[in-house]
Protein backbone atom coordinates (compact mmCIF):
# COMPACT_ATOMS: atom_id res chain seq x y z
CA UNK A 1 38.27 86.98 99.82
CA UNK A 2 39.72 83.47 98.95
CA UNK A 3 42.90 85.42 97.21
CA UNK A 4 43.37 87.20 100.07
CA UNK A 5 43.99 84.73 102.05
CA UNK A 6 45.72 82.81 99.36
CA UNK A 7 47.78 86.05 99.23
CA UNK A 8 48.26 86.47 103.42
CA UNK A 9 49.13 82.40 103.54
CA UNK A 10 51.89 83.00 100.93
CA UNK A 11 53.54 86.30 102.64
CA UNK A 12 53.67 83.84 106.24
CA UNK A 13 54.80 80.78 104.09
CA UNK A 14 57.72 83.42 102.24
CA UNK A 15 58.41 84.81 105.82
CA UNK A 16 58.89 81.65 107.45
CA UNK A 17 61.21 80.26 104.99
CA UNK A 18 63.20 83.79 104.89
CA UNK A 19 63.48 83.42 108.92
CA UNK A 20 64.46 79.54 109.04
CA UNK A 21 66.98 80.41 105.85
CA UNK A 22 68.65 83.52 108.35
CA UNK A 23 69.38 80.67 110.80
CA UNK A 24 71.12 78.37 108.78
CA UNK A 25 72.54 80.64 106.62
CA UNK A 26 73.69 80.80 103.40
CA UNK A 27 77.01 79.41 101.26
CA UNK A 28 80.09 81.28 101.06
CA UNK A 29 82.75 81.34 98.91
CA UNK A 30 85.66 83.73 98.78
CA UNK A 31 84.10 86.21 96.59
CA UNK A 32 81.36 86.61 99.53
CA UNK A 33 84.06 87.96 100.95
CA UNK A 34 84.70 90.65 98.04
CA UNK A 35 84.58 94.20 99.27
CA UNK A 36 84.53 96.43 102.74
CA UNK A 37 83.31 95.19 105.96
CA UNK A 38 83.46 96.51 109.47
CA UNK A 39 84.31 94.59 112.37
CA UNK A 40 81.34 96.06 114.39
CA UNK A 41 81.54 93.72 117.59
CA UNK A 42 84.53 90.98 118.69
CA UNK A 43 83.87 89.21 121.88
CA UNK A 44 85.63 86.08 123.48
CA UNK A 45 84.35 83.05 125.56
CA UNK A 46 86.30 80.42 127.81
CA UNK A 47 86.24 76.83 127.98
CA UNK A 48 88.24 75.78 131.06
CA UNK A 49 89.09 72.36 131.84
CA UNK A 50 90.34 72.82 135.30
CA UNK A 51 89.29 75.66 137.43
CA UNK A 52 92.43 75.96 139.46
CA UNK A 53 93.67 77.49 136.29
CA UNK A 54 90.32 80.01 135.91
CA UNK A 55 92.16 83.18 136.56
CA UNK A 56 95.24 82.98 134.84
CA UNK A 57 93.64 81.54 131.56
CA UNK A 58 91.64 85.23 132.18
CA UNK A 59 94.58 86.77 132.66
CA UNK A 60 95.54 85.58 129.81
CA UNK A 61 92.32 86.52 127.42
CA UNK A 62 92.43 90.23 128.68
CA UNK A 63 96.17 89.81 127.54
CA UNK A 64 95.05 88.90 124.09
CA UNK A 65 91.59 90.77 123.80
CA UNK A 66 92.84 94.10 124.58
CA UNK A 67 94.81 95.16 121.62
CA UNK A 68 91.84 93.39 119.60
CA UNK A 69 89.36 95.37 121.24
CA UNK A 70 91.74 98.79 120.42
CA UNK A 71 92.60 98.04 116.95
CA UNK A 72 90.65 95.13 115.61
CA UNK A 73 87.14 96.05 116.99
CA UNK A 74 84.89 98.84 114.33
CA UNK A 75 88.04 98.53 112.40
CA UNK A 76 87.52 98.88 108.32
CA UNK A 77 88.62 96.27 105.55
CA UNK A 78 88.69 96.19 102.29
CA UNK A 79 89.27 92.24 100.91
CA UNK A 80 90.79 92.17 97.29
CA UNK A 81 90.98 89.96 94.59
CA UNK A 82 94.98 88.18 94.83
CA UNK A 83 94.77 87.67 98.59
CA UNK A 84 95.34 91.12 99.72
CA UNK A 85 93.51 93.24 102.37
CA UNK A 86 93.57 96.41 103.14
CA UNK A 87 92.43 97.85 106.69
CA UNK A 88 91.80 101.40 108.31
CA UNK A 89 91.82 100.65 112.05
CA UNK A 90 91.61 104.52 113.21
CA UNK A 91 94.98 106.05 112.63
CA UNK A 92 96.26 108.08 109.95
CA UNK A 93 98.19 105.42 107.63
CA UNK A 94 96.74 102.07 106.21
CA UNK A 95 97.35 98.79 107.13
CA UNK A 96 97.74 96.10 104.38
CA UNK A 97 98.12 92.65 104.93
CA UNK A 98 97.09 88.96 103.36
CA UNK A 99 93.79 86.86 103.10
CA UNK A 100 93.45 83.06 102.20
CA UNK A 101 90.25 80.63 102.66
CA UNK A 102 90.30 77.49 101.55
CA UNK A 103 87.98 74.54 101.15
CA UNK A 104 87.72 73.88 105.00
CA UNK A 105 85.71 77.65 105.23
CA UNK A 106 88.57 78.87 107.07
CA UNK A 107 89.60 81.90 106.58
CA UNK A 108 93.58 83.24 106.86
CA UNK A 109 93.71 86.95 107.57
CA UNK A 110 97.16 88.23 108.60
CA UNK A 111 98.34 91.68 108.80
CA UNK A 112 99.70 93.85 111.93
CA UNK A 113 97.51 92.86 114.53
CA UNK A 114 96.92 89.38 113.80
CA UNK A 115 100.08 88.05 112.99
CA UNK A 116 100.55 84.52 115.20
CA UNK A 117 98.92 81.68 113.14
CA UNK A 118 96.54 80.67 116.54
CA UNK A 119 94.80 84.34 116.38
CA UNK A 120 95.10 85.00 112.26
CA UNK A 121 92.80 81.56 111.47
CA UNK A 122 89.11 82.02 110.94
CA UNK A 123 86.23 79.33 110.40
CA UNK A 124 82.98 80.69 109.32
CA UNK A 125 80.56 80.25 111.66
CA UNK A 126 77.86 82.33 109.89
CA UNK A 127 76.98 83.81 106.92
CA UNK A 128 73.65 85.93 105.54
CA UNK A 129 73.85 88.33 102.98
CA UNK A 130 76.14 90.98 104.45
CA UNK A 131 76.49 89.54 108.26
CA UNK A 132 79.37 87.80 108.79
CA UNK A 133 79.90 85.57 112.24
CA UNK A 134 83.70 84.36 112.03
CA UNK A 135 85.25 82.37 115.28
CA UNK A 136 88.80 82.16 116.25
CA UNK A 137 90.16 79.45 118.28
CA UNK A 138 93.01 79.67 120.34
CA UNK A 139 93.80 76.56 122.58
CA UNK A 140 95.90 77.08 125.35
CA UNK A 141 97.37 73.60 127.56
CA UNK A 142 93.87 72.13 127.90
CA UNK A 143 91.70 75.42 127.80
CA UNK A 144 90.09 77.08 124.85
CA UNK A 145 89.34 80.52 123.84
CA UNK A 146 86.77 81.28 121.51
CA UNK A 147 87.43 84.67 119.51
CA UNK A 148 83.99 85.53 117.78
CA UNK A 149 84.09 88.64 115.20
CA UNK A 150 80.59 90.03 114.10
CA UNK A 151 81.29 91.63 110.45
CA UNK A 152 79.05 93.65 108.76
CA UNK A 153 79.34 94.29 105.15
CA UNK A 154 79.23 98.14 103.68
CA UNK A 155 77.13 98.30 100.62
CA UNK A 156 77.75 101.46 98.99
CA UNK A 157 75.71 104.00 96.54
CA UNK A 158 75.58 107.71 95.90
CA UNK A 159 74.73 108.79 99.36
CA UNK A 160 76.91 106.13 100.45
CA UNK A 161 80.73 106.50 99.56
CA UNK A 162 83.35 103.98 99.08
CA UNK A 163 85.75 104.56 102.53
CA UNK A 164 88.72 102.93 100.23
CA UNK A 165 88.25 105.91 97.51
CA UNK A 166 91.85 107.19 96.97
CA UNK A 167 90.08 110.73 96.35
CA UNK A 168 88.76 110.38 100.02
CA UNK A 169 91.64 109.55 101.45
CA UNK A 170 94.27 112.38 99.83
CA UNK A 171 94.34 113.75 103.15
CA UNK A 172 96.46 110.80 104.57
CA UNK A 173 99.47 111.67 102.69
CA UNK A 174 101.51 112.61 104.76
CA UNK A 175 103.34 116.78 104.20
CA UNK A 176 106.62 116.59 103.73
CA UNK A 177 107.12 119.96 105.35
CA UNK A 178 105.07 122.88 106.46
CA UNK A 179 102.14 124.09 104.29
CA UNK A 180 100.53 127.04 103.28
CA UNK A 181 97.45 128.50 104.89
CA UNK A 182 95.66 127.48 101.44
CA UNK A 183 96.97 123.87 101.87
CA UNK A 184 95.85 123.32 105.28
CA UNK A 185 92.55 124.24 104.47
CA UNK A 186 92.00 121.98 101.68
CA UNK A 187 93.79 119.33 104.48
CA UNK A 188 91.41 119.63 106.39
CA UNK A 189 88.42 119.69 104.23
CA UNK A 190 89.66 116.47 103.08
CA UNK A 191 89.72 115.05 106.73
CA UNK A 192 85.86 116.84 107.23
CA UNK A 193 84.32 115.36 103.85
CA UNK A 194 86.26 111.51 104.64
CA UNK A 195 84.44 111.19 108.12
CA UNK A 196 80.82 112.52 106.56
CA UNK A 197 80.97 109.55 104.67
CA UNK A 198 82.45 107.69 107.23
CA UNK A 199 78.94 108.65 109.15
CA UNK A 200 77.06 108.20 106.15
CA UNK A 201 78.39 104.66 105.94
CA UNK A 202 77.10 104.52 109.62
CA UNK A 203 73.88 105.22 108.81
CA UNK A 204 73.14 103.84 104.90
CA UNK A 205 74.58 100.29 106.09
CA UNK A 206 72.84 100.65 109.94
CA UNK A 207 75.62 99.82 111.75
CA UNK A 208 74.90 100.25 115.67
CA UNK A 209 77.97 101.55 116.90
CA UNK A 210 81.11 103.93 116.34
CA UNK A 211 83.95 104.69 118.45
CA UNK A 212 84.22 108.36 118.30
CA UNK A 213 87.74 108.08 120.11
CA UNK A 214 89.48 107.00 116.48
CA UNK A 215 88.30 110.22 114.50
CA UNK A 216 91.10 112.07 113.28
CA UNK A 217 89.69 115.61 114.13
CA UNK A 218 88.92 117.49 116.67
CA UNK A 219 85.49 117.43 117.06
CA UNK A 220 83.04 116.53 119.73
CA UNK A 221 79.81 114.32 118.91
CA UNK A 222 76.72 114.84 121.09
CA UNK A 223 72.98 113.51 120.29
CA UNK A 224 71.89 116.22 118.28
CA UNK A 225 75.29 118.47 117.30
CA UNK A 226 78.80 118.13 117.38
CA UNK A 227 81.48 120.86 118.69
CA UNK A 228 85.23 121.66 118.76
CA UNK A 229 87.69 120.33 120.86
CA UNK A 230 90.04 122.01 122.70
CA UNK A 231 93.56 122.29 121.40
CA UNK A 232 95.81 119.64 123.11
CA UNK A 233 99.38 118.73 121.36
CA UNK A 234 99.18 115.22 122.12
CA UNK A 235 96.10 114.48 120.32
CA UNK A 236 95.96 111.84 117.86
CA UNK A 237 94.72 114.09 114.95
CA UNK A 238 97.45 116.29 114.77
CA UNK A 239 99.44 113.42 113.37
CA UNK A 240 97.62 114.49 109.75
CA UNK A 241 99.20 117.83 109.95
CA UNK A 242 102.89 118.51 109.18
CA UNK A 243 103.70 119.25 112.93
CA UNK A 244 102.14 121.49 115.74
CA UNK A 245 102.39 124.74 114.46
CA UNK A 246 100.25 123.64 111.25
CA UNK A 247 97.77 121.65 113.84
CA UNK A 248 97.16 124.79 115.71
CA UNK A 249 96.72 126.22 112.16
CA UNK A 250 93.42 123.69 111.22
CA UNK A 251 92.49 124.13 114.43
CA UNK A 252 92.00 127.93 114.19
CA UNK A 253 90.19 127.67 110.88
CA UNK A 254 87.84 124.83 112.24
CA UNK A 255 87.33 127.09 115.15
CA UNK A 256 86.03 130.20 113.00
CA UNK A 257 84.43 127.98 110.90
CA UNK A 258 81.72 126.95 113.63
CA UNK A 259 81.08 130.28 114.47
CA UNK A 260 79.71 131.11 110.95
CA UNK A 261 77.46 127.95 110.94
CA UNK A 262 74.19 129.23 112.46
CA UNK A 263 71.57 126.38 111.44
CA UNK A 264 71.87 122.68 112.57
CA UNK A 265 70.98 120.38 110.40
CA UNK A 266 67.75 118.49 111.44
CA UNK A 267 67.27 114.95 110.40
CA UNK A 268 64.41 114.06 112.71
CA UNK A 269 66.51 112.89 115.88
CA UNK A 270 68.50 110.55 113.70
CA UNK A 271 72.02 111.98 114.80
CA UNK A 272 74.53 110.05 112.61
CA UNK A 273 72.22 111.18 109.49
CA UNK A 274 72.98 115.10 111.02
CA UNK A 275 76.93 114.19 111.34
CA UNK A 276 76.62 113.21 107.81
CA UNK A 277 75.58 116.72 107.10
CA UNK A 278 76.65 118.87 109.66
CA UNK A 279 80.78 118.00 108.62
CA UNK A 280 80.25 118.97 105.78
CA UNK A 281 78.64 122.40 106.61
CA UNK A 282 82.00 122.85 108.63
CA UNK A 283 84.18 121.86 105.63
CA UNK A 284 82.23 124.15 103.28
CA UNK A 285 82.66 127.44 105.77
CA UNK A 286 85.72 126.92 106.00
């Protein structure tokens, strides 16, 4: 009886030291920073000195947050040796830009949509294992903004595929005129098998959210199946395809594709595991 309680004590002792460890975190260096992370949540907090100036300092924030929030926030990256990162934030082509930290755990991350130095520099607020809390400041006259980015890192594995494979991504390059049937079909494929991993890097790495509105297909998500879009020529997705006519194209062959699927995939209510899944049954009746 003595060992297990000996045994219980240690488990509490290991627990407690694991828990008061999370809080402080741990060190980081820049090869913490090695790899792909999402920017799963960004969010922004005021420090106002004089309140006469409240509501244009908020003016200003919504100014500054909402291109963050539309291109910044659940956006990809991918940080390289040499200072060079490489982010999907949604749209068909890649963004690459440039990383520095030095001994002051800042962080320098420029590339489109952080390009002025007072919104590019990052201290490191927070770091455990593959969270990442990093804070932007950005002082205006005598008020403050504080830019907060929650990044979560994605660990990858057989289930789990690299996003920043260049055999997942063929599918960005863009046609330099119209294709074949044949060629639009393997197009698309390429577009259906990148965004089942894009859901099973969803689920393996448990991130909480995903913004539906920056998947490059037309397909509809619901708890428990997903469905076609109608055809509208100012969708985003068509951008993948040579032009409209070769849009309508995919869209035809997606369309007859879901009527030969006949059996869901069931994953016990766990959704994002049945996107994972259910794409590809789509790609593979094509």
């Amino acid at each position: 009886m003595r060992l297990v309680y000996f045994f219980l004590l240690m488990i509490t002792m290991l627990a407690s030291c694991e828990s008061k460890n999370a809080k402080t975190g741990l060190p980081f260096t820049k090869d913490s920073l090695m790899g792909n992370w999402m920017a799963v949540k960004v969010t922004a907090s005021l420090k106002i000195m004089n309140s006469t100036r409240r509501t244009a300092f908020e003016d200003y924030r919504d100014s500054v947050m909402e291109p963050i929030y539309d291109n910044v926030e659940l956006a990809v990256f991918q940080f390289q040796p040499g200072g060079v990162v490489t982010v999907d934030d949604g749209h068909v082509d890649k963004i690459t830009g440039n990383w520095l930290y030095n001994d002051k755990r800042e962080l320098l991350l420029r590339y489109k949509y952080l390009v002025e130095k007072n919104r590019s520099l990052f201290s490191v607020e927070h770091y455990w294992h593959d969270s990442l809390q990093l804070e932007n400041v950005i002082p205006r006259n005598r008020d403050t903004m504080y830019v907060t980015y929650f990044m979560q890192k994605l660990r990858t594995n057989d289930s789990v595929p690299n996003l920043f494979d260049p055999a997942l991504n063929k599918w960005r390059e863009k046609p330099l005129h119209a294709e074949d049937p044949a060629a639009i079909k393997t197009r698309l494929k390429q577009v259906l098998y990148y965004y089942s991993a894009y859901f099973a890097n969803i689920s393996g790495n448990r991130i909480p959210v995903f913004n539906i509105r920056k998947i490059l297909c037309p397909i509809l998500f619901y708890n428990g199946g997903i469905g076609l879009q109608k055809f509208n020529k100012n969708d985003e997705w068509k951008k993948v395809f040579y032009d409209n006519s070769d849009a309508q194209k995919a869209h035809a062959m997606l369309s007859d594709a879901f009527s030969k699927i006949t059996n869901y995939p069931d994953k016990a209510g766990d959704y994002v595991k049945e996107y994972v899944v259910a794409l590809k049954l789509v790609a593979d009746a094509l």
